[in-house]
C-alpha atoms as a PDB file:
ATOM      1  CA  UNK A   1       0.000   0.000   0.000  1.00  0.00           C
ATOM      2  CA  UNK A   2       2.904   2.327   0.016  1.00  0.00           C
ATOM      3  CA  UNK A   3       2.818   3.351   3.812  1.00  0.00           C
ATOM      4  CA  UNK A   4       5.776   3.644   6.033  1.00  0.00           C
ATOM      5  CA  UNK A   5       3.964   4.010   9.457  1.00  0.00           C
ATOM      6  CA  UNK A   6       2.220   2.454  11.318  1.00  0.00           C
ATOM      7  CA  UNK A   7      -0.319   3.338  14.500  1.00  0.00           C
ATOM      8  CA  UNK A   8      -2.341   1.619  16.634  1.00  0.00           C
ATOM      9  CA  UNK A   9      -4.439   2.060  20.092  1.00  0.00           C
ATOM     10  CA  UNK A  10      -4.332  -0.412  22.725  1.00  0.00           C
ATOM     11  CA  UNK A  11      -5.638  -0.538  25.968  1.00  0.00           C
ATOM     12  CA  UNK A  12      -4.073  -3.822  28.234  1.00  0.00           C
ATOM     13  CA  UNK A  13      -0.981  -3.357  25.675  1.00  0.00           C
ATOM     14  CA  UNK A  14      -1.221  -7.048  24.256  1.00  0.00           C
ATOM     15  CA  UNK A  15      -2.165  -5.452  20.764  1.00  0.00           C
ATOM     16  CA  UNK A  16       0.519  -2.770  21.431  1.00  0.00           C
ATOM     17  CA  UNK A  17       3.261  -5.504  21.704  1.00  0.00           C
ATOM     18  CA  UNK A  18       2.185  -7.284  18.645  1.00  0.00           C
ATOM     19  CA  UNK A  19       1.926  -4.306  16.287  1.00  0.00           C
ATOM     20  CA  UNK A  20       5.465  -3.282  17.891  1.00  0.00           C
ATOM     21  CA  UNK A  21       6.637  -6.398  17.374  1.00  0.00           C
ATOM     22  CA  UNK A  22       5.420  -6.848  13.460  1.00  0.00           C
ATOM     23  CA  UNK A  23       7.399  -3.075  13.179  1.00  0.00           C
ATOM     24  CA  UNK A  24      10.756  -3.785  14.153  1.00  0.00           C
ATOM     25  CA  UNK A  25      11.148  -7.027  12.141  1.00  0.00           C
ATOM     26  CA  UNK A  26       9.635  -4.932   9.381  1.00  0.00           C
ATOM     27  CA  UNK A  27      11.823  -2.170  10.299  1.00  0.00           C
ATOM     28  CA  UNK A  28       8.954   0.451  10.414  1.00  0.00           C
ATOM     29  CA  UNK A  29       7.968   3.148  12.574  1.00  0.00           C
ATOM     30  CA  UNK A  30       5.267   2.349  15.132  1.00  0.00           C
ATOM     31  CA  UNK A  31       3.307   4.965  17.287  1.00  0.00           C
ATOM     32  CA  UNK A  32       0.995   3.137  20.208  1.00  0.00           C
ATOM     33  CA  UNK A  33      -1.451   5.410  20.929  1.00  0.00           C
ATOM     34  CA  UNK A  34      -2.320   4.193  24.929  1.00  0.00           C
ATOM     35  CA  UNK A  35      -4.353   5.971  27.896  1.00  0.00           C
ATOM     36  CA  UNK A  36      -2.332   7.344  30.410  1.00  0.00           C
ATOM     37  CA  UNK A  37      -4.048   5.108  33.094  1.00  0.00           C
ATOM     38  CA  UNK A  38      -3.439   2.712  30.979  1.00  0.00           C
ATOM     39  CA  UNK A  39       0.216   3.292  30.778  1.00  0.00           C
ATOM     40  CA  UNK A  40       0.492   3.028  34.495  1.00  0.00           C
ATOM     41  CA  UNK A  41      -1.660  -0.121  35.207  1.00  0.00           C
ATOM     42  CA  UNK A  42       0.065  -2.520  32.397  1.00  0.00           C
ATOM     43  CA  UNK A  43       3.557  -0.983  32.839  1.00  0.00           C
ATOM     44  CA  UNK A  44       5.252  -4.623  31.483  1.00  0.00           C
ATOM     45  CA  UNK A  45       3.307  -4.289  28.149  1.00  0.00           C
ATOM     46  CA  UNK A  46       4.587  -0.989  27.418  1.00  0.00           C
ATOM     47  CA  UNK A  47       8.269  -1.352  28.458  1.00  0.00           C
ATOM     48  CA  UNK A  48       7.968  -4.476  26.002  1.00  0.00           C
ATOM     49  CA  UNK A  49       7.052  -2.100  23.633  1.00  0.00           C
ATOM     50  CA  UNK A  50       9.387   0.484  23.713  1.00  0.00           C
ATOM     51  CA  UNK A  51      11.752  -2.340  23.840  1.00  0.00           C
ATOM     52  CA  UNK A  52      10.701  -3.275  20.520  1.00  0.00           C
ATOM     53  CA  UNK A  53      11.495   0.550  19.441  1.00  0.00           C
ATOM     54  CA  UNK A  54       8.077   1.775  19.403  1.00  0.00           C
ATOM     55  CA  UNK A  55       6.574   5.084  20.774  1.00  0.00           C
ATOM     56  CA  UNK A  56       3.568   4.741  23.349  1.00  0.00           C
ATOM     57  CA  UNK A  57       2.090   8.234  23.343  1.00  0.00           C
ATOM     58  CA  UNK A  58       0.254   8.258  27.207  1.00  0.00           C
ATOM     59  CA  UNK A  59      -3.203  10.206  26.015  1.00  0.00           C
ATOM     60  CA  UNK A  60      -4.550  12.435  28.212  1.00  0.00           C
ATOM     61  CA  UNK A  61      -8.282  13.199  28.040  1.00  0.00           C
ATOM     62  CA  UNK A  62     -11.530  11.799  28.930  1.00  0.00           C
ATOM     63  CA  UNK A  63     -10.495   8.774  31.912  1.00  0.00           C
ATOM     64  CA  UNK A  64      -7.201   8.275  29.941  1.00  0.00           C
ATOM     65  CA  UNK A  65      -8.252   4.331  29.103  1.00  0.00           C
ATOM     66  CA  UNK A  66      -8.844   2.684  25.705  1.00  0.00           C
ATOM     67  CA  UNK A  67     -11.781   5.109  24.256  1.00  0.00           C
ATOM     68  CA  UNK A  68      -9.539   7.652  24.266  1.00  0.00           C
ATOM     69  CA  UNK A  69      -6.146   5.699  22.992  1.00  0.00           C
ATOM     70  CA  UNK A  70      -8.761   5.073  19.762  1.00  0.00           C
ATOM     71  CA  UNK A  71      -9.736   9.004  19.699  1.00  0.00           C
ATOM     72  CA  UNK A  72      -6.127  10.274  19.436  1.00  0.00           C
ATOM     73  CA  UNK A  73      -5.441   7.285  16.784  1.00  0.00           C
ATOM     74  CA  UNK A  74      -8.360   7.908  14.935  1.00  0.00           C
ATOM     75  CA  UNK A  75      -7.689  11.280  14.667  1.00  0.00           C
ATOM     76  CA  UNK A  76      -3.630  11.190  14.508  1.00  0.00           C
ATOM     77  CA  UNK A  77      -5.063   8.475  11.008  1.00  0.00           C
ATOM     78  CA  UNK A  78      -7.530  10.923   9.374  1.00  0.00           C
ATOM     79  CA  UNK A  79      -4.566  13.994   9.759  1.00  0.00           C
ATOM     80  CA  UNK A  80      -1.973  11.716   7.877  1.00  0.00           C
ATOM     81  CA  UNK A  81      -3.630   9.364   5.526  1.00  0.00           C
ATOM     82  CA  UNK A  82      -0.860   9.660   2.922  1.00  0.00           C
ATOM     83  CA  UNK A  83       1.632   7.279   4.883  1.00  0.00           C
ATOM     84  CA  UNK A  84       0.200   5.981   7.880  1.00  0.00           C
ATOM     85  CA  UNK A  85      -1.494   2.989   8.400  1.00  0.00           C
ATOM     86  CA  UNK A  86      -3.869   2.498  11.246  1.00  0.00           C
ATOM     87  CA  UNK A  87      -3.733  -1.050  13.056  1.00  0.00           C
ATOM     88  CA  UNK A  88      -7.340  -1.069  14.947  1.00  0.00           C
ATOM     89  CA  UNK A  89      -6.849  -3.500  17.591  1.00  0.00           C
ATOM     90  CA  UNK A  90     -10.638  -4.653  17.953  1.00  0.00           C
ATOM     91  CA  UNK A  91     -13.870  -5.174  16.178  1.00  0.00           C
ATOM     92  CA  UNK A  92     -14.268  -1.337  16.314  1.00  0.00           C
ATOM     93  CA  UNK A  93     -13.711   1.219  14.147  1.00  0.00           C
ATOM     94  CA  UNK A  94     -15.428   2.554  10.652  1.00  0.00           C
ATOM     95  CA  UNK A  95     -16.256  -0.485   8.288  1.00  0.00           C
ATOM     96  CA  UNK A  96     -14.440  -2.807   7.203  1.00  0.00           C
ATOM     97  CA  UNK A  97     -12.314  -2.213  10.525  1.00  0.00           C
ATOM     98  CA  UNK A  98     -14.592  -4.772  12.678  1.00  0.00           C
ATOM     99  CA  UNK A  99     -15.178  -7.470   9.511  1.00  0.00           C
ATOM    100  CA  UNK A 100     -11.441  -7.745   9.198  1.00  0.00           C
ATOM    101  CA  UNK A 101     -10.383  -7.902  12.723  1.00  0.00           C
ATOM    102  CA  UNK A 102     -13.096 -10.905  13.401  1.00  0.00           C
ATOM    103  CA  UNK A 103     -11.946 -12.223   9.872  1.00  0.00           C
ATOM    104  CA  UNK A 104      -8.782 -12.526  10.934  1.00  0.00           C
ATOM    105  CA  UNK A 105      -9.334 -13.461  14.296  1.00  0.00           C
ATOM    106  CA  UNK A 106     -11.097 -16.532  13.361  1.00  0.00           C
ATOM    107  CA  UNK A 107      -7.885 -18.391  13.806  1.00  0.00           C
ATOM    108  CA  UNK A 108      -8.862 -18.769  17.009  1.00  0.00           C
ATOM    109  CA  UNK A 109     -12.254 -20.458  16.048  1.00  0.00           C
ATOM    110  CA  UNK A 110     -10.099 -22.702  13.492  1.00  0.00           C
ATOM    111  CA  UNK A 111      -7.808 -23.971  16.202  1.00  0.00           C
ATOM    112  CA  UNK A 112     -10.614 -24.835  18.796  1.00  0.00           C
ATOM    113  CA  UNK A 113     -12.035 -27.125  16.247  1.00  0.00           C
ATOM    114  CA  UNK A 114      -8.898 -28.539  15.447  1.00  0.00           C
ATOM    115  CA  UNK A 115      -8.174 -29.152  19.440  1.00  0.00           C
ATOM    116  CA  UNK A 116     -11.567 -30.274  19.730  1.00  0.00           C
ATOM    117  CA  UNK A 117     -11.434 -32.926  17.121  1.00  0.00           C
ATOM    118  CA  UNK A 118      -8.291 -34.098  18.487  1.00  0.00           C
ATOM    119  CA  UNK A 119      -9.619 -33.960  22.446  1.00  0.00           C
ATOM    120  CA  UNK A 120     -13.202 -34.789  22.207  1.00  0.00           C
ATOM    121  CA  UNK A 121     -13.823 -36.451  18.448  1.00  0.00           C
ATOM    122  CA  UNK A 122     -15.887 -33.877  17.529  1.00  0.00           C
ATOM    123  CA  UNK A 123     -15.404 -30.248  16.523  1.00  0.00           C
ATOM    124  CA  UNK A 124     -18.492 -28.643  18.197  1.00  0.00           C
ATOM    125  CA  UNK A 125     -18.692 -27.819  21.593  1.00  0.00           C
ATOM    126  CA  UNK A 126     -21.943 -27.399  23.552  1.00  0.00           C
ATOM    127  CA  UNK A 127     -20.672 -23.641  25.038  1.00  0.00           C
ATOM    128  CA  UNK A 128     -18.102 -20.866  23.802  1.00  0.00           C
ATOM    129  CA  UNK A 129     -17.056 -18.669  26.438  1.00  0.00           C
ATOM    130  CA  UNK A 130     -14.986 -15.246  25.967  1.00  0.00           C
ATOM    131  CA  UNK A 131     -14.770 -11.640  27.144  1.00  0.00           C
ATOM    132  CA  UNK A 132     -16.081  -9.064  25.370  1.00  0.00           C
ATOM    133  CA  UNK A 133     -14.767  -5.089  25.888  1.00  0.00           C
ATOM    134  CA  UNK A 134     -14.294  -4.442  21.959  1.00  0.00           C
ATOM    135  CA  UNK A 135     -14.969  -8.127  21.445  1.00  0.00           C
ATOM    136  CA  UNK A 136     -11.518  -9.152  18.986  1.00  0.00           C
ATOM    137  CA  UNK A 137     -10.972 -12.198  21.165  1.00  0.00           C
ATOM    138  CA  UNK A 138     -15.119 -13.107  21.580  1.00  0.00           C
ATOM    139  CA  UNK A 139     -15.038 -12.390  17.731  1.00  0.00           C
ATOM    140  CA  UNK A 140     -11.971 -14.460  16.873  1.00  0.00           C
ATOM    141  CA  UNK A 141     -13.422 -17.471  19.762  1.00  0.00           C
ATOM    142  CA  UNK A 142     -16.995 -17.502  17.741  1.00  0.00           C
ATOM    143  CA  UNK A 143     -16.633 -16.478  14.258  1.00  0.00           C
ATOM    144  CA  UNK A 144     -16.282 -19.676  12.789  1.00  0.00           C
ATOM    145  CA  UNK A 145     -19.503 -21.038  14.775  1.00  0.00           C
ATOM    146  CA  UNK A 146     -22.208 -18.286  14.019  1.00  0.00           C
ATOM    147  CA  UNK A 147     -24.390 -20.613  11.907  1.00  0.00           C
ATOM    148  CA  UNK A 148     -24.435 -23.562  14.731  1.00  0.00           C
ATOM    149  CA  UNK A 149     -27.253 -22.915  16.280  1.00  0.00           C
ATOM    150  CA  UNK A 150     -26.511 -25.626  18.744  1.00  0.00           C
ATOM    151  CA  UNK A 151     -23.219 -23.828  20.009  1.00  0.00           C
ATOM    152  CA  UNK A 152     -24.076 -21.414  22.593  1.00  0.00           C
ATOM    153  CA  UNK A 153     -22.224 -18.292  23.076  1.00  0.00           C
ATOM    154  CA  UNK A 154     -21.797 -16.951  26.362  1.00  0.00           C
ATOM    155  CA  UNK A 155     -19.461 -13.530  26.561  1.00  0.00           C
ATOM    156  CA  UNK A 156     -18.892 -11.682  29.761  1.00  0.00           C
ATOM    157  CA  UNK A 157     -18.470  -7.524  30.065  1.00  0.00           C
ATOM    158  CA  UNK A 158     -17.241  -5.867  32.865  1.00  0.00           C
ATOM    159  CA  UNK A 159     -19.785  -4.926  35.299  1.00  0.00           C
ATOM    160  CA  UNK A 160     -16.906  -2.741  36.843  1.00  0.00           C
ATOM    161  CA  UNK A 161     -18.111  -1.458  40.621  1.00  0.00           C
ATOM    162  CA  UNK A 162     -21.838  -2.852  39.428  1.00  0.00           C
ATOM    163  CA  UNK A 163     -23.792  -2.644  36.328  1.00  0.00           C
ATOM    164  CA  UNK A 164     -25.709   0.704  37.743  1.00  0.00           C
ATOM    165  CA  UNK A 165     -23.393   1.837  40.067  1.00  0.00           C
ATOM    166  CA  UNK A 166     -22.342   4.594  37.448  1.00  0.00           C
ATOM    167  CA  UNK A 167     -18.666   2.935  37.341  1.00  0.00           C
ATOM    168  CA  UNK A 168     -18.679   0.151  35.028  1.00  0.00           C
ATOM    169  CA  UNK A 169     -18.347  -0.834  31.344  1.00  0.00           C
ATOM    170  CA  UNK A 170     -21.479  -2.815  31.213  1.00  0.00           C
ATOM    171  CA  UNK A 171     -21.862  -1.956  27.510  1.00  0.00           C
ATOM    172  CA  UNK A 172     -25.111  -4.273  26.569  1.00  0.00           C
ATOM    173  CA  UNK A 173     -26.703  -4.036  29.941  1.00  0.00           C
ATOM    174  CA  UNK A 174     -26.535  -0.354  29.658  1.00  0.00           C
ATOM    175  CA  UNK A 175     -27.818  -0.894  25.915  1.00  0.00           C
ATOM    176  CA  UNK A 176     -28.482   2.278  24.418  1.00  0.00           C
ATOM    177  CA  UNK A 177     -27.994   2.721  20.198  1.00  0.00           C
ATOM    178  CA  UNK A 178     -25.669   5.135  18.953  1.00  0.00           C
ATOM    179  CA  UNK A 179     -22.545   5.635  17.030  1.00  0.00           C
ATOM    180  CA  UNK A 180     -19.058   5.555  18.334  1.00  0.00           C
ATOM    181  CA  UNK A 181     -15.554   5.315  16.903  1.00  0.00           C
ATOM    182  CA  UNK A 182     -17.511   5.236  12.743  1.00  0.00           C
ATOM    183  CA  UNK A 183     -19.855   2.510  14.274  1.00  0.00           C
ATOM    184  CA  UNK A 184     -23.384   2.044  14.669  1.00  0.00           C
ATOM    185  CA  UNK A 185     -23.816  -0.046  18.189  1.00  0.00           C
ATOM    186  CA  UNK A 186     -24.648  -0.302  21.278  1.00  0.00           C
ATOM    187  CA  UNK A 187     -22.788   2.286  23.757  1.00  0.00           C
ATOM    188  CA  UNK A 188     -22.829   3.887  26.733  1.00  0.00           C
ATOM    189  CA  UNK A 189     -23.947   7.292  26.428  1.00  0.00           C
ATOM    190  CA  UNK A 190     -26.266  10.431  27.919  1.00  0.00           C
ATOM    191  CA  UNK A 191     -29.793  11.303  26.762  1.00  0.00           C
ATOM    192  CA  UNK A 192     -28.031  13.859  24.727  1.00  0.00           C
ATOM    193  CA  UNK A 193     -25.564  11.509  23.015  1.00  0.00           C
ATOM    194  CA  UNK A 194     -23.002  12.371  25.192  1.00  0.00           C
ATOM    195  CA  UNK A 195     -20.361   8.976  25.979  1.00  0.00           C
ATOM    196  CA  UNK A 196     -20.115   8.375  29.024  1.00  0.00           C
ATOM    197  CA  UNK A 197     -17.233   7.322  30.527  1.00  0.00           C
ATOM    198  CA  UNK A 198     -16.531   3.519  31.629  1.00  0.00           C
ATOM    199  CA  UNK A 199     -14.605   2.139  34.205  1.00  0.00           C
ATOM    200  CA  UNK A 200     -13.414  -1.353  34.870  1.00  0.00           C
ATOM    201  CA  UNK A 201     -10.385  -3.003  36.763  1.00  0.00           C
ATOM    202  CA  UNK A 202      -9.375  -4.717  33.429  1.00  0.00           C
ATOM    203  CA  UNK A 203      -7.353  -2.051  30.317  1.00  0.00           C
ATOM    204  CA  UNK A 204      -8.757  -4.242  28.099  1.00  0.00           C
ATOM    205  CA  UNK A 205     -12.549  -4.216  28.913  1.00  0.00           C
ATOM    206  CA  UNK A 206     -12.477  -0.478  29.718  1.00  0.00           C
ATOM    207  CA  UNK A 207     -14.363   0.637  26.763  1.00  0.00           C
ATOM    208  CA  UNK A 208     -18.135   1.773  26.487  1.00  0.00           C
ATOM    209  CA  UNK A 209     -18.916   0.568  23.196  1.00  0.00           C
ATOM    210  CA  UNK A 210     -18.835  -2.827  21.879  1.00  0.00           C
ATOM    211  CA  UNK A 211     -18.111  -4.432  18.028  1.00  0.00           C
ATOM    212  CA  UNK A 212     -20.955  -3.949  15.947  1.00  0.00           C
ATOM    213  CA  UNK A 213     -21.193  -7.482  15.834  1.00  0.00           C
ATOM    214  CA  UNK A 214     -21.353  -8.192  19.089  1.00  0.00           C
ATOM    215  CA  UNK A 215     -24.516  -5.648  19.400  1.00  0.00           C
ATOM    216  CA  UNK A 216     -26.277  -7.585  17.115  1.00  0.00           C
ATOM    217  CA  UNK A 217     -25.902 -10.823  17.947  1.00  0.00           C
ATOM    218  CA  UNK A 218     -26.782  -9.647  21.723  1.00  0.00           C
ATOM    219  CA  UNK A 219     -30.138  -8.123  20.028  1.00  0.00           C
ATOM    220  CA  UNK A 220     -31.157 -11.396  18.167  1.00  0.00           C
ATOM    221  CA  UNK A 221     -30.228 -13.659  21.339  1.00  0.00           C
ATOM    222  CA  UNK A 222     -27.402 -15.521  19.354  1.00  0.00           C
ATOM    223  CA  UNK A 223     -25.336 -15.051  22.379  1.00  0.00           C
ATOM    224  CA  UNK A 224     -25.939 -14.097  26.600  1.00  0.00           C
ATOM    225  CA  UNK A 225     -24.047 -11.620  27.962  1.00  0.00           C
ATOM    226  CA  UNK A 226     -23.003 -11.328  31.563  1.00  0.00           C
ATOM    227  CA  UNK A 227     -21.942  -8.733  33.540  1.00  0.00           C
ATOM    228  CA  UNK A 228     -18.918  -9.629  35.973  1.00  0.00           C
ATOM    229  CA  UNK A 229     -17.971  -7.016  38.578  1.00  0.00           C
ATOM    230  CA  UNK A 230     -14.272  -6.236  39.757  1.00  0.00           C
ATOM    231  CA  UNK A 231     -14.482  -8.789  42.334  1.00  0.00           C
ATOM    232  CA  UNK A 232     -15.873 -11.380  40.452  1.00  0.00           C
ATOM    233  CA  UNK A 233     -13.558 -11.533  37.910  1.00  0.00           C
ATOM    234  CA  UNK A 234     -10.833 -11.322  40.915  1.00  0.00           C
ATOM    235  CA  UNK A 235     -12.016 -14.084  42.099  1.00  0.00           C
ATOM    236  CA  UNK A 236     -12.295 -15.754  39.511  1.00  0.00           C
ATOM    237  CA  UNK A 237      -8.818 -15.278  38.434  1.00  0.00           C
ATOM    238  CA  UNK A 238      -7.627 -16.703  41.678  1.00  0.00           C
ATOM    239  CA  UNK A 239      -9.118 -19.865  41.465  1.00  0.00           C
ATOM    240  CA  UNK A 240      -7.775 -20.778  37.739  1.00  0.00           C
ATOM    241  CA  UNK A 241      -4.388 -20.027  39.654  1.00  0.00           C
ATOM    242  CA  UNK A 242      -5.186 -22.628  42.551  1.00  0.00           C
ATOM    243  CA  UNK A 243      -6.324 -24.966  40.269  1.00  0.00           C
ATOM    244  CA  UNK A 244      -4.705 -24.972  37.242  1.00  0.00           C
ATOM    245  CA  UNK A 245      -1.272 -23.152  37.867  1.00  0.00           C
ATOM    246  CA  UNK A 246      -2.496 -20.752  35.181  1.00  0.00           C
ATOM    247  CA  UNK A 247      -2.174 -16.800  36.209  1.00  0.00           C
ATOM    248  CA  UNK A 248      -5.346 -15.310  33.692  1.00  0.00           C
ATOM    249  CA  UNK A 249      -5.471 -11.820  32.527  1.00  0.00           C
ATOM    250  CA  UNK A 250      -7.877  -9.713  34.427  1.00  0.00           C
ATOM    251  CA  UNK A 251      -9.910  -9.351  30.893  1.00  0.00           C
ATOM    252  CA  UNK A 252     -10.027 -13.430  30.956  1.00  0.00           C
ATOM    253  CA  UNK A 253     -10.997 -14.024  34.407  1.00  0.00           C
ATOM    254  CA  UNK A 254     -14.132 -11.624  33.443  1.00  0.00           C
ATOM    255  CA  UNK A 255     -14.817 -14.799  31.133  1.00  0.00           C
ATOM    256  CA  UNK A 256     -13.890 -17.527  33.629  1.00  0.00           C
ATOM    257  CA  UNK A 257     -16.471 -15.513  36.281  1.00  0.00           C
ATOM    258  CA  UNK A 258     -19.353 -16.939  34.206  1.00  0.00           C
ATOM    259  CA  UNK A 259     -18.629 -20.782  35.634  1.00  0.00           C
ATOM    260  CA  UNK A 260     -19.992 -19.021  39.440  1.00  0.00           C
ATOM    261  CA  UNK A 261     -22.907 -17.549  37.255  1.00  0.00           C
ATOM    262  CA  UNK A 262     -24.871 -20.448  35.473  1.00  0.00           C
ATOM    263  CA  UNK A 263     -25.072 -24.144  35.835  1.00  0.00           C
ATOM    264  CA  UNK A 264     -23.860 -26.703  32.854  1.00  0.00           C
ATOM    265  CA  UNK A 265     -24.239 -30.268  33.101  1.00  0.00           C
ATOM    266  CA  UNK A 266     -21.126 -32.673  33.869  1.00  0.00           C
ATOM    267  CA  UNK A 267     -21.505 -33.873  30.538  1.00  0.00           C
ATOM    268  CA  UNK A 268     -21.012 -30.182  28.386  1.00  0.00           C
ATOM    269  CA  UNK A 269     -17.958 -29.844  26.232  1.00  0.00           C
ATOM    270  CA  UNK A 270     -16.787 -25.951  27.327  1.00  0.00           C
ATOM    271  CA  UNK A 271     -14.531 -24.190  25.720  1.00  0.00           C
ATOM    272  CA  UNK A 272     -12.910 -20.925  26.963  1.00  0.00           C
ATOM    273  CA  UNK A 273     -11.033 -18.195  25.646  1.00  0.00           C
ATOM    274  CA  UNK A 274      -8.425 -17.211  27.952  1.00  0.00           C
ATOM    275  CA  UNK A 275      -7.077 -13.782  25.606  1.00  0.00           C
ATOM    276  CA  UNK A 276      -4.146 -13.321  26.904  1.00  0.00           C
ATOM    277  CA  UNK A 277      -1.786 -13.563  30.377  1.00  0.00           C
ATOM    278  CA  UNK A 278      -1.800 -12.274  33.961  1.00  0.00           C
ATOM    279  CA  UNK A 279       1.673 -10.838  33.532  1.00  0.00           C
ATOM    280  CA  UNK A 280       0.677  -7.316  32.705  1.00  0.00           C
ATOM    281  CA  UNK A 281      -1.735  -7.276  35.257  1.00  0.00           C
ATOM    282  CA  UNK A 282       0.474  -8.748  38.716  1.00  0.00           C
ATOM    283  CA  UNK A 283       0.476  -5.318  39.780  1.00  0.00           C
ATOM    284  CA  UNK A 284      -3.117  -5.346  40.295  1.00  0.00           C
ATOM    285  CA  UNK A 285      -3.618  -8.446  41.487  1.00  0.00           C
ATOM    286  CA  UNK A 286      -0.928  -7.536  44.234  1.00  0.00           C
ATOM    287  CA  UNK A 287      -2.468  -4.620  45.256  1.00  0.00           C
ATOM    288  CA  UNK A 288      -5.533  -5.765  45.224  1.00  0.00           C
ATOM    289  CA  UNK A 289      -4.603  -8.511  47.668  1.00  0.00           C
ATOM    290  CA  UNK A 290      -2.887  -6.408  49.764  1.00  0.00           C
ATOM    291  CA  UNK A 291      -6.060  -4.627  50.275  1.00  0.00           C
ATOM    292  CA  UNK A 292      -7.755  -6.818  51.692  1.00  0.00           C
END
C-alpha cells in the first residue's frame, strides 16, 4: 500500500506488543497510541514495547483508558492518511475495521475445532465462552460457529463497581444505540448523546462501546451476555491459579467468572477463551490482595 507508518491504540498493551513487534522485524515506525491510566496499570506491556522501538504516546483526556487511545489514533489516522497505516486493535472502528479484525481473528475459532477434534472427536462444543470489551478475542473465539445454532455463546463484560453503580463498562446491559468510533452499536452514552465514561479493573474491557457485531448478535439472542464485577472476575482469576497453575489476565478471568454464574451439566464440552496472560496485570492483582 505504500505506507511507512504504522499506528495503533491499545488498551491492556497485548495489541501494542504485537503491532510493535510486526514493526521492528519490518523495520517500520510504530506509534501506540495508549491511555495514560493505561500506561500506568500494564507498565510490562509498554516497556515491552518500547523495547521493541516503538513510541507509546500516554493520552490524556476523557479517563485516559482505551476510548480515548482510539480518539487520538483515529484522529492522529484521518490527519496523515498519505503514509500511515492504522492497526485497529478490535472489532471497532469505521467499516471494514470490525469485519477484518473478526476475519482474521477466526484463527482462534479454526484452532478450537482442530483441538476439539483431536480432544473430544468432535469439533463442536456445547458452550463458547470469551470476554467481550471491543470483542476481537469473543469475535476471533466464535466467528467460525455463528451458523451452529446448537453452540451457545456466552461472553462476559465488565460490570466494573456494578452494572448501575455509574462505574462500570457494562456496555449491553446499559444498551443504548448510537454511534461511536464510525460505528453504529450499542454504547454507553447520555440522553443527549453524550459517551459516558466507563470504568473497569481490566485495560482491556475499559471501553463503552462494543463491536458492531457483538450488538447484534446480543439483540437477536445468538449469544448471553453477563456482567462480571471487579471482584468477580478477581475471584475468579484466583481460582484458575489454585487450580490450574495458570495466572489469567484480568480481561479473561471476566470470562472464567461466568462458571460461578450459570449451571452446565457434567456432561457439556466448554470451551474458553483465555485472551491473553496475567503478567501485565500482577500489579493489580498484588495490590488488590494487599487490600484486603
Amino acid at each position: 500500500m505504500g505506507k511507512t507508518r504504522i499506528i495503533a491504540e491499545t488498551g491492556a498493551g497485548q495489541h501494542g506488543v504485537a503491532t510493535a513487534t510486526v514493526c521492528a522485524l519490518m523495520n517500520m515506525e510504530c506509534i501506540v497510541y495508549m491511555g495514560k491510566t493505561d500506561v500506568e496499570r500494564q507498565h510490562p506491556n509498554v516497556q515491552k514495547m518500547k523495547m521493541l522501538g516503538a513510541k507509546v504516546v500516554p493520552v490524556v483526556s476523557g479517563n485516559m483508558t482505551l476510548k480515548d487511545a482510539t480518539n487520538d489514533a483515529i484522529r492522529d489516522w484521518c490527519s496523515n492518511p498519505s503514509d500511515t497505516y492504522y492497526v485497529i486493535g478490535s472489532t471497532v472502528g469505521p467499516h471494514p475495521y470490525p469485519d477484518m479484525v473478526a476475519r482474521l481473528q477466526s484463527i482462534i475459532g479454526k484452532e478450537i475445532k482442530k483441538q476439539l477434534t483431536e480432544k473430544e472427536g468432535r469439533d463442536t462444543p456445547d458452550y463458547l465462552m470469551a470476554c467481550a470489551g471491543g470483542g476481537s478475542n469473543a469475535a476471533g473465539t466464535i466467528y467460525e460457529y455463528l451458523d451452529e445454532p446448537n453452540v451457545k455463546i456466552l461472553l462476559a463484560e465488565a460490570a466494573g463497581k456494578g452494572v448501575e453503580s455509574g462505574e462500570s463498562a457494562a456496555t449491553i446491559h446499559l444498551e443504548k444505540k448510537g454511534i461511536i468510533h464510525g460505528a453504529k452499536t450499542l454504547l454507553m452514552q447520555t440522553e443527549d448523546g453524550q459517551i459516558e465514561e466507563p470504568y473497569s479493573i481490566s485495560a482491556g474491557l475499559d471501553y463503552p462501546g462494543i463491536g458492531p457485531m457483538h450488538a447484534n448478535m446480543a439483540k437477536q439472542k445468538r449469544s448471553e451476555v453477563m456482567a462480571v464485577d471487579d471482584d468477580e472476575a478477581l475471584q475468579a482469576a484466583l481460582e484458575l491459579t489454585s487450580l490450574e497453575g495458570i495466572i489469567p489476565a484480568l480481561e479473561s478471568a471476566h470470562a472464567l467468572a461466568i462458571f460461578a454464574k450459570k449451571k452446565f451439566n457434567p456432561e457439556d464440552v466448554i470451551v474458553l477463551c483465555l485472551s491473553g496472560r496475567g503478567d501485565k496485570d500482577m500489579e493489580t492483582y498484588i495490590n488488590t490482595s494487599n487490600s484486603k
